[in-house]
C-alpha atoms as a PDB file:
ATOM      1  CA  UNK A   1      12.427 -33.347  25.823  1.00  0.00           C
ATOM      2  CA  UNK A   2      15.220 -30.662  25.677  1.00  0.00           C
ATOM      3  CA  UNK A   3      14.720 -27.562  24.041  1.00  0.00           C
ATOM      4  CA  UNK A   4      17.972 -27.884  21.854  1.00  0.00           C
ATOM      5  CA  UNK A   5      16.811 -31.305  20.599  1.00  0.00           C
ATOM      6  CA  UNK A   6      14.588 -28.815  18.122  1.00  0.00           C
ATOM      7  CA  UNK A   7      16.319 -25.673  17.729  1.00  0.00           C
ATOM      8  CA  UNK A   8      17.920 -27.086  14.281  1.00  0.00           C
ATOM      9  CA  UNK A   9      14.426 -26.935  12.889  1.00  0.00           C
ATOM     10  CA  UNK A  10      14.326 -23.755  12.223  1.00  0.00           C
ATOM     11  CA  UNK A  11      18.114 -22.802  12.702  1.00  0.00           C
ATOM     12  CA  UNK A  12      19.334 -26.094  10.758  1.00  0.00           C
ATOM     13  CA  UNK A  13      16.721 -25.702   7.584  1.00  0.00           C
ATOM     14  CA  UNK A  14      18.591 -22.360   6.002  1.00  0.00           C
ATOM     15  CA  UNK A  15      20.056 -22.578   2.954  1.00  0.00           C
ATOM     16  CA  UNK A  16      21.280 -18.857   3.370  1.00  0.00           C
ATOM     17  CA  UNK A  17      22.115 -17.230   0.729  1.00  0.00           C
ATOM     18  CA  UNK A  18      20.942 -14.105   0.696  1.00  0.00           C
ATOM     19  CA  UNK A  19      22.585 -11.288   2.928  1.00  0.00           C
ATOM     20  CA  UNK A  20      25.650 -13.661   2.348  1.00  0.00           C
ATOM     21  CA  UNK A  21      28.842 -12.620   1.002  1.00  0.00           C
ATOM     22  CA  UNK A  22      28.546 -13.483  -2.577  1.00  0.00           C
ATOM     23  CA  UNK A  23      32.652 -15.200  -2.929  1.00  0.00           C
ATOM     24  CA  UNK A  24      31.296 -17.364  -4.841  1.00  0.00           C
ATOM     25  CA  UNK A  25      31.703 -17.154  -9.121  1.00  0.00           C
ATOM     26  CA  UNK A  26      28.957 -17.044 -11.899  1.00  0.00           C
ATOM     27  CA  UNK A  27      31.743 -17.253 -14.417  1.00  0.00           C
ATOM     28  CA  UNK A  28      31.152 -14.029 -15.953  1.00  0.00           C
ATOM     29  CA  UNK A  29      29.859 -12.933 -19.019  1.00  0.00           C
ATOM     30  CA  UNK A  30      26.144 -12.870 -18.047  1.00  0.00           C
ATOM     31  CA  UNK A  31      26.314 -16.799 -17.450  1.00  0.00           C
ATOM     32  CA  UNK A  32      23.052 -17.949 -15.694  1.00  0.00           C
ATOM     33  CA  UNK A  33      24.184 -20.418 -13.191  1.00  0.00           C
ATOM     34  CA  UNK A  34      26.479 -19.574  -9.704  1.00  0.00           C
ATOM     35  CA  UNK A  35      28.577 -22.309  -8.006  1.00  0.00           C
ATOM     36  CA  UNK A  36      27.022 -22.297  -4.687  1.00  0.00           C
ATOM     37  CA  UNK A  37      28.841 -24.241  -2.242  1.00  0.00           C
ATOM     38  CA  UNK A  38      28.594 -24.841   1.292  1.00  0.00           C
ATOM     39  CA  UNK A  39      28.023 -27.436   4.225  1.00  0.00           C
ATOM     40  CA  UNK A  40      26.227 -30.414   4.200  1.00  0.00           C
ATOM     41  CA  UNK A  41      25.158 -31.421   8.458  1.00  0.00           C
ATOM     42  CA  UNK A  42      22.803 -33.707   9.963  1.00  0.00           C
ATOM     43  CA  UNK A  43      20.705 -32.768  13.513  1.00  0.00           C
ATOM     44  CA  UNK A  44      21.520 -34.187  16.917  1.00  0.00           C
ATOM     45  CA  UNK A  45      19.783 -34.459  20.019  1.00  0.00           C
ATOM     46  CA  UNK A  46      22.060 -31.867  22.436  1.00  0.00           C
ATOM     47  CA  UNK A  47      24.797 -29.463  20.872  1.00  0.00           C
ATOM     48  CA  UNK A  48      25.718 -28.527  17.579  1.00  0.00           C
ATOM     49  CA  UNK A  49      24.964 -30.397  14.244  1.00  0.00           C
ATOM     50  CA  UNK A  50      27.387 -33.127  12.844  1.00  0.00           C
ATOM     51  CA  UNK A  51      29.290 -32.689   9.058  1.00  0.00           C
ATOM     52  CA  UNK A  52      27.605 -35.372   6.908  1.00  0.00           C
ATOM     53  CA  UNK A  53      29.531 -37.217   4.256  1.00  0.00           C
ATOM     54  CA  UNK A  54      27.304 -38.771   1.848  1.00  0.00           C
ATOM     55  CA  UNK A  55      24.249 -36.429   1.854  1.00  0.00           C
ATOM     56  CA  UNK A  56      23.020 -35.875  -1.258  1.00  0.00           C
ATOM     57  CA  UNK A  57      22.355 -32.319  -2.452  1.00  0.00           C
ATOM     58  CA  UNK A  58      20.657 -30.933  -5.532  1.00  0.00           C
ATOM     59  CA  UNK A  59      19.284 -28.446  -7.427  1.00  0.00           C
ATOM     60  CA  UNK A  60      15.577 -29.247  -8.233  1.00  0.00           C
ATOM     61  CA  UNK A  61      15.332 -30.022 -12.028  1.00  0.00           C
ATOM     62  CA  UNK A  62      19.387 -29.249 -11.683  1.00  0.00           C
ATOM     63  CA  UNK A  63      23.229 -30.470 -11.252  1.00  0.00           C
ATOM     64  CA  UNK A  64      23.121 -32.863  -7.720  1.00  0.00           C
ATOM     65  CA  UNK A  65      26.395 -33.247  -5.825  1.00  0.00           C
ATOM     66  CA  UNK A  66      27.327 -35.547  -3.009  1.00  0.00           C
ATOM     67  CA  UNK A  67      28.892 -34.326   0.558  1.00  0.00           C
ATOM     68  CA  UNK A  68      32.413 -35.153   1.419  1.00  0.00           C
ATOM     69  CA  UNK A  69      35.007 -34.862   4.122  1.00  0.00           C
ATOM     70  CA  UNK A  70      33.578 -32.097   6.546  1.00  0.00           C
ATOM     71  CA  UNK A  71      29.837 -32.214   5.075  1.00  0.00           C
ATOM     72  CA  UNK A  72      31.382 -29.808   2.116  1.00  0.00           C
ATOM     73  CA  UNK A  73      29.318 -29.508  -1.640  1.00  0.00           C
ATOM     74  CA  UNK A  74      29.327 -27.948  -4.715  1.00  0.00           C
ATOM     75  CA  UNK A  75      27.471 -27.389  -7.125  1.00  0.00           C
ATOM     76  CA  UNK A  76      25.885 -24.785 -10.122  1.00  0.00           C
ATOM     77  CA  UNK A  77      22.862 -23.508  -9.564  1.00  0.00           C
ATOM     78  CA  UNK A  78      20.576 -21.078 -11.494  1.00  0.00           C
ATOM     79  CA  UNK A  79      20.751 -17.391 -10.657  1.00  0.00           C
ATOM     80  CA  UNK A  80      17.372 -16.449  -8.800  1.00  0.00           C
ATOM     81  CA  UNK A  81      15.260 -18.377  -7.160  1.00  0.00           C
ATOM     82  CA  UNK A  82      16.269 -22.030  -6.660  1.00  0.00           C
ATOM     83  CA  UNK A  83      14.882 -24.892  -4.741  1.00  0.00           C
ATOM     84  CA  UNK A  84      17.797 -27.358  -2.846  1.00  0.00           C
ATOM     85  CA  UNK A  85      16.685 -30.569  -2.145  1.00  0.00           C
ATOM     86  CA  UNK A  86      19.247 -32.307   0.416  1.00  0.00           C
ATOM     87  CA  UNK A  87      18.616 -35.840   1.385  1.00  0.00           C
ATOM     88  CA  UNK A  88      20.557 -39.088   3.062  1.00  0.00           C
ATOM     89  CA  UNK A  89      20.063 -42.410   4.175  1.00  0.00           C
ATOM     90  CA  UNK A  90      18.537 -42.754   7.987  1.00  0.00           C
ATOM     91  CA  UNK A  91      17.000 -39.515   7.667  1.00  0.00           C
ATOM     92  CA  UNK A  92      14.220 -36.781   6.756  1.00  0.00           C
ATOM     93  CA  UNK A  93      15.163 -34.622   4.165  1.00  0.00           C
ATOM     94  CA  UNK A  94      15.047 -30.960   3.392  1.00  0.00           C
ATOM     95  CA  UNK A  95      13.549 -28.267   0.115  1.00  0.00           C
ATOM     96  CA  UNK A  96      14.663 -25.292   0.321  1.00  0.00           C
ATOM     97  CA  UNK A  97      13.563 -22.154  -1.420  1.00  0.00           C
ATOM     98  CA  UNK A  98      16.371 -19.511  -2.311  1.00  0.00           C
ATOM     99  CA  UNK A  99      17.736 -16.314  -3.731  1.00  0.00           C
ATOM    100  CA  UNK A 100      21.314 -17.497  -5.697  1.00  0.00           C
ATOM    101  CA  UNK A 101      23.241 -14.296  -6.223  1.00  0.00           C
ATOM    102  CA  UNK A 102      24.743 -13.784  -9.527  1.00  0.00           C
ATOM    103  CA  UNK A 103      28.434 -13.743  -7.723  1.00  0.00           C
ATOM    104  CA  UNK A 104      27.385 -17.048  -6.377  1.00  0.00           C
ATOM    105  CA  UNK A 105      27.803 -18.074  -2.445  1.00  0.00           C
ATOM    106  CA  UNK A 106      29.890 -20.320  -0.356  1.00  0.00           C
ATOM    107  CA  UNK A 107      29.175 -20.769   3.136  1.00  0.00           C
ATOM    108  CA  UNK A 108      25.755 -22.166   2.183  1.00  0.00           C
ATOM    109  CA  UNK A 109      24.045 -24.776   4.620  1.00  0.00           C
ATOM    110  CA  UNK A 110      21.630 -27.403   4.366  1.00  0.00           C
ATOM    111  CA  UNK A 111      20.813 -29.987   7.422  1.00  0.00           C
ATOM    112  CA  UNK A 112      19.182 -33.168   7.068  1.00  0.00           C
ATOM    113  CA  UNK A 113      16.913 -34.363  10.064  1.00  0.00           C
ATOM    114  CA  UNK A 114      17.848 -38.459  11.350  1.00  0.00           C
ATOM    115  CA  UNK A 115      14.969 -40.924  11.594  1.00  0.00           C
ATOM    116  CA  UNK A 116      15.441 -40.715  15.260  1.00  0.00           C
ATOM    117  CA  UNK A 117      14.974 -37.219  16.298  1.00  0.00           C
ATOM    118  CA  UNK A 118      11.711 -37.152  14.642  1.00  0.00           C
ATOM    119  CA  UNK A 119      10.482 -40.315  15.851  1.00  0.00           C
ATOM    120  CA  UNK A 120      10.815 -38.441  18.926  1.00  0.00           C
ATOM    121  CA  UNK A 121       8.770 -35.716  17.973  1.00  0.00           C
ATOM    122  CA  UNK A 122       5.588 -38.419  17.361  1.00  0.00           C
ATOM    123  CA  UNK A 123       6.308 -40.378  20.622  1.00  0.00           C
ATOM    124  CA  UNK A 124       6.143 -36.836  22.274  1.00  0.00           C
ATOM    125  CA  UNK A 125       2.618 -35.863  20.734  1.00  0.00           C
ATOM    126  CA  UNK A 126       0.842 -39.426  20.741  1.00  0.00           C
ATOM    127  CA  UNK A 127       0.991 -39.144  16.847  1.00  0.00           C
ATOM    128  CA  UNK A 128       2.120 -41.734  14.157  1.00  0.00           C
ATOM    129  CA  UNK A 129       4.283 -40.039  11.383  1.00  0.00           C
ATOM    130  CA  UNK A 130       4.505 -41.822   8.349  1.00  0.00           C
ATOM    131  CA  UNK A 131       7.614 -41.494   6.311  1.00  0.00           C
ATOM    132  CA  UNK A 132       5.459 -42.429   3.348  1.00  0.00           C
ATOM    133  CA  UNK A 133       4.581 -38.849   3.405  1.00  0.00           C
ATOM    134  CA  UNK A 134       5.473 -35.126   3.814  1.00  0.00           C
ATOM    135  CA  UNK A 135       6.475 -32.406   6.630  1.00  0.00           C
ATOM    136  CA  UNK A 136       5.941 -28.478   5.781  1.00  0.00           C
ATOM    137  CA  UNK A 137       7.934 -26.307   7.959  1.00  0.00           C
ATOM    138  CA  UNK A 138       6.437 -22.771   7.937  1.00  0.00           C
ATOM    139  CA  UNK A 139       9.137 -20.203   9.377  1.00  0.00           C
ATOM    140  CA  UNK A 140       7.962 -16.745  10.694  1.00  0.00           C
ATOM    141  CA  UNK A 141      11.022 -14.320  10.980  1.00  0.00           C
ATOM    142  CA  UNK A 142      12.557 -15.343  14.677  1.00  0.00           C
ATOM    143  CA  UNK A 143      13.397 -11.515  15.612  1.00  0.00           C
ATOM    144  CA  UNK A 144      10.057 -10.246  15.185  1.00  0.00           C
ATOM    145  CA  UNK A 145       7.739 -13.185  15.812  1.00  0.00           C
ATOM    146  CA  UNK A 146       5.672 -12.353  19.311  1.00  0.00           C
ATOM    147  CA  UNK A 147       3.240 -15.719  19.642  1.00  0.00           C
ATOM    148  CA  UNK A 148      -0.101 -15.646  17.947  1.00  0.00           C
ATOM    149  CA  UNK A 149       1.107 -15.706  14.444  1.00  0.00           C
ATOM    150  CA  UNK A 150      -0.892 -18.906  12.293  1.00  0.00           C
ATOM    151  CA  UNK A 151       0.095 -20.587   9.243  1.00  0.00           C
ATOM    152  CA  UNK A 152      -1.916 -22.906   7.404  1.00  0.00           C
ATOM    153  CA  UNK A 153      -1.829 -25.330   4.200  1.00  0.00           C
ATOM    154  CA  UNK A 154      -4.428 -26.178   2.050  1.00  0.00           C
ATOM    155  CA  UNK A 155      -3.294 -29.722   1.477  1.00  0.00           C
ATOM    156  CA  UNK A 156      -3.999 -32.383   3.251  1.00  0.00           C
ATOM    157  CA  UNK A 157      -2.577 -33.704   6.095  1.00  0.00           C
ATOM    158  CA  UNK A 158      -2.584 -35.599   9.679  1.00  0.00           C
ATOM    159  CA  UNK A 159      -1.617 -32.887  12.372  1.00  0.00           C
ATOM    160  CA  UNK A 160       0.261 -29.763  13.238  1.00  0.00           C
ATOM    161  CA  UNK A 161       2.305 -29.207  15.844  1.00  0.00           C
ATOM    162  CA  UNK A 162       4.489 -26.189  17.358  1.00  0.00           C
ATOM    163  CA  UNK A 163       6.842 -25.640  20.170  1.00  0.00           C
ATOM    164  CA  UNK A 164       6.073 -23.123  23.809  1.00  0.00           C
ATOM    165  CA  UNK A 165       8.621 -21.767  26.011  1.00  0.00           C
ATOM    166  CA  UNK A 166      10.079 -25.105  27.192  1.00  0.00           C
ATOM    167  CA  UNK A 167      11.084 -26.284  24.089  1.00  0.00           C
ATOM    168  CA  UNK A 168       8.063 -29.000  24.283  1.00  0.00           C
ATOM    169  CA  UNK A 169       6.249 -29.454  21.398  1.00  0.00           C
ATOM    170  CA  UNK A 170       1.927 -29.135  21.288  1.00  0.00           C
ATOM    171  CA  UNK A 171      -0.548 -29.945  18.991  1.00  0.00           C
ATOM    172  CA  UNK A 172      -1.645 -26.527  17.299  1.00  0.00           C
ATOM    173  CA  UNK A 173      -0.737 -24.348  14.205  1.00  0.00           C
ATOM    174  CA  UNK A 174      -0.548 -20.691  16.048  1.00  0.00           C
ATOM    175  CA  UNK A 175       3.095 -19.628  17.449  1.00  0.00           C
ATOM    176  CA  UNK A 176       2.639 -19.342  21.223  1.00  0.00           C
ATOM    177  CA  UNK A 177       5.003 -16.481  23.147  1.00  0.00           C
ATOM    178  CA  UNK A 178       8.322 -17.266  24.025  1.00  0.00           C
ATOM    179  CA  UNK A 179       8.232 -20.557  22.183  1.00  0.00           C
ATOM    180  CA  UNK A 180       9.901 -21.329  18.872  1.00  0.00           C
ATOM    181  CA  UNK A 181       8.453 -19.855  15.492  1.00  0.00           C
ATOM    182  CA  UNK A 182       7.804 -22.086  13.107  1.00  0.00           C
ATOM    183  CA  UNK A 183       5.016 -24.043  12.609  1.00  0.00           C
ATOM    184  CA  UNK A 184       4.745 -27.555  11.251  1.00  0.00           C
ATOM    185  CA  UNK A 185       2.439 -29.809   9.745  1.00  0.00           C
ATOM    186  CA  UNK A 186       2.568 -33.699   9.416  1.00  0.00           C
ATOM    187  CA  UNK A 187       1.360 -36.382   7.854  1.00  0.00           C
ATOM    188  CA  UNK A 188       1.386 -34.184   4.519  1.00  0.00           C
ATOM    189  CA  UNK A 189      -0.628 -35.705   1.456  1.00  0.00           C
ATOM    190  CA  UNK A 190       2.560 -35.357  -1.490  1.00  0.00           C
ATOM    191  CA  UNK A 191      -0.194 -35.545  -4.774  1.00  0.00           C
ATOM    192  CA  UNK A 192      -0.743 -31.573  -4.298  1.00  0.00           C
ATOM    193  CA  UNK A 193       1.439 -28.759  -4.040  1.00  0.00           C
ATOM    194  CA  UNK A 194       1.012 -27.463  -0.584  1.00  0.00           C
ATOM    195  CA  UNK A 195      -0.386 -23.661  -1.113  1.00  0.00           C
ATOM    196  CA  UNK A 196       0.840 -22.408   2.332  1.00  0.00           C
ATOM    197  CA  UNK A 197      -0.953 -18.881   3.954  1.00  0.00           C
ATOM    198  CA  UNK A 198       0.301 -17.418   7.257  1.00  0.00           C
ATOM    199  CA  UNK A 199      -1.590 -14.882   9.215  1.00  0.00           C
ATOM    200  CA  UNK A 200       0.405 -12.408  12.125  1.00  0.00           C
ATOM    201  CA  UNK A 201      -0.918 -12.320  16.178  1.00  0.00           C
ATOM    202  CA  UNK A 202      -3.776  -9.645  15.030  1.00  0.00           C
ATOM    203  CA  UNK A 203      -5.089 -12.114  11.814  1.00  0.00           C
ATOM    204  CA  UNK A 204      -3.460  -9.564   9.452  1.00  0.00           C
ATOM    205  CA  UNK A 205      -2.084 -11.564   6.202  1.00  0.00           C
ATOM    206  CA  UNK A 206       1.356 -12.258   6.201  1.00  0.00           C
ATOM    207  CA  UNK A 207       3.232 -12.415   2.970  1.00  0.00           C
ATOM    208  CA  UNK A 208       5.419 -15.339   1.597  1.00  0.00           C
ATOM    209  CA  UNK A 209       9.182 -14.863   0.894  1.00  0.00           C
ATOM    210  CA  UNK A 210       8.615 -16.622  -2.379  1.00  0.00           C
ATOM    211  CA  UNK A 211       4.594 -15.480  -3.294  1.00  0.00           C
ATOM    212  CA  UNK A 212       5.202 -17.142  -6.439  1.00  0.00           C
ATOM    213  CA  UNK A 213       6.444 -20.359  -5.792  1.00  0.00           C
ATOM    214  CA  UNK A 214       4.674 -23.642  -5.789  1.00  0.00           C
ATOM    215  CA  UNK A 215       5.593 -25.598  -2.499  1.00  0.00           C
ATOM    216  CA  UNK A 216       5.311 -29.148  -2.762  1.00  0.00           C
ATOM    217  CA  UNK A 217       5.364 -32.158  -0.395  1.00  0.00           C
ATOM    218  CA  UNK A 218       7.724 -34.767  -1.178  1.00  0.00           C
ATOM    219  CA  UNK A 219       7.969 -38.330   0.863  1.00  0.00           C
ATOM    220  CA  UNK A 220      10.230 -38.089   4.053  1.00  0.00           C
ATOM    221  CA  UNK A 221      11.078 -34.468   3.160  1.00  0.00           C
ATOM    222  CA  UNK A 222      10.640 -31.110   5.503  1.00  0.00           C
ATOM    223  CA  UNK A 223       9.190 -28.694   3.153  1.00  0.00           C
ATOM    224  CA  UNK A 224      10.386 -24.941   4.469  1.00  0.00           C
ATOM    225  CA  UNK A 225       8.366 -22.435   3.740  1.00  0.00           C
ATOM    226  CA  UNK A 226       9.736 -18.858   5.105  1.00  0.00           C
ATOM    227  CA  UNK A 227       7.370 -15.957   6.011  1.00  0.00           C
ATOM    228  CA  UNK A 228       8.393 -12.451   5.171  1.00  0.00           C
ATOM    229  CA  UNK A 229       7.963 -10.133   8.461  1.00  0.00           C
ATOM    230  CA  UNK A 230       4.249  -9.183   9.458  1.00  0.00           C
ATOM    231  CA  UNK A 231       2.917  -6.045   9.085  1.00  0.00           C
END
């Protein structure tokens, strides 16, 4: 399996908007929704990520928009934190936690993850996954992960799985050096919110970019949860 087959896992599943710059418009007047619009793409095996045109992306318990020519959306979202749920036919979808600036954002991306690519990811680790039920993604900050950072959910669910050095993926929930640093878990039950924990290489806790939030697994969805730096 090649490394790059995977790298959209934890490059693809951003919904970046903070740190962005914020061209976007709130419409003034101390309105509480931002248009926040962006780029709709869908994984591949080798190279970059394909525009999708007919993704589906919403705000949870929001406005929902559909991607057109060149993967492009928009939509209004709430200023503040905001979860994106992007979805399509033939292919896992994503929830994404975010900051929306009050000046709103437009280069915004959300990726969607085809049937096939994670089929591949069972074949490769001799494990069924059932599309009947939930992935969580937990992302540790890529510049300052090392290898022996852990995450963990208290739901329930089949196995967990992360990638080494070669870009293969192994059966385990602790980062190993020089491989990729997120950690995810299969096979998640969706009755339960999630409640996600993630400790750093030394078992020191590791705080939650959204502590607050309630993270929870949805059928044929990749749940991201990110992981502030550890201490």
């Amino acid at each position: 399996m090649r490394k790059c087959a995977w790298l959209f896992l934890s490059i693809g599943l951003t919904f970046s908007l903070v740190g962005c710059g914020d061209s976007g418009s709130s419409g003034g007047g101390g309105s509480s929704t931002a248009t926040v619009s962006g780029t709709v793409y869908s994984a591949v095996l080798e190279g970059e990520p394909t525009e999708l045109v007919g993704a589906t992306v919403a705000v949870v318990g929001g406005q929902s928009t559909t991607s057109v020519a060149g993967g492009a959306f928009s939509l209004e979202a709430p200023v503040g934190t905001a979860m994106f749920l992007t979805t399509a036919p033939n292919a896992w979808g994503e929830l994404l936690t975010a900051e929306v600036p009050a000046g709103g954002e437009d280069m915004a991306e959300a990726e969607v993850i085809p049937d096939a690519l994670v089929a591949e990811i069972g074949t490769a680790l001799g494990e069924p996954i059932d599309p009947a039920k939930g992935m969580v993604n937990v992302e540790f900050d890529s510049e300052v992960a090392m290898g022996g950072e852990s995450a963990n959910i208290t739901a329930n669910y089949g196995f967990s799985f992360v990638f080494n050095a070669d870009g293969e993926p192994e059966l385990g929930r602790t980062l190993i050096a020089g491989g990729e640093t997120f950690v995810i878990f299969a096979n998640v039950d969706i009755t339960a919110d999630v409640a996600p924990s993630a400790t750093g290489p030394n078992s020191e806790t590791c705080s939650l970019a959204f502590p607050s939030t309630a993270f929870p697994s949805q059928a044929k969805v990749f749940t991201v949860v990110d992981v502030e730096p550890c201490p």
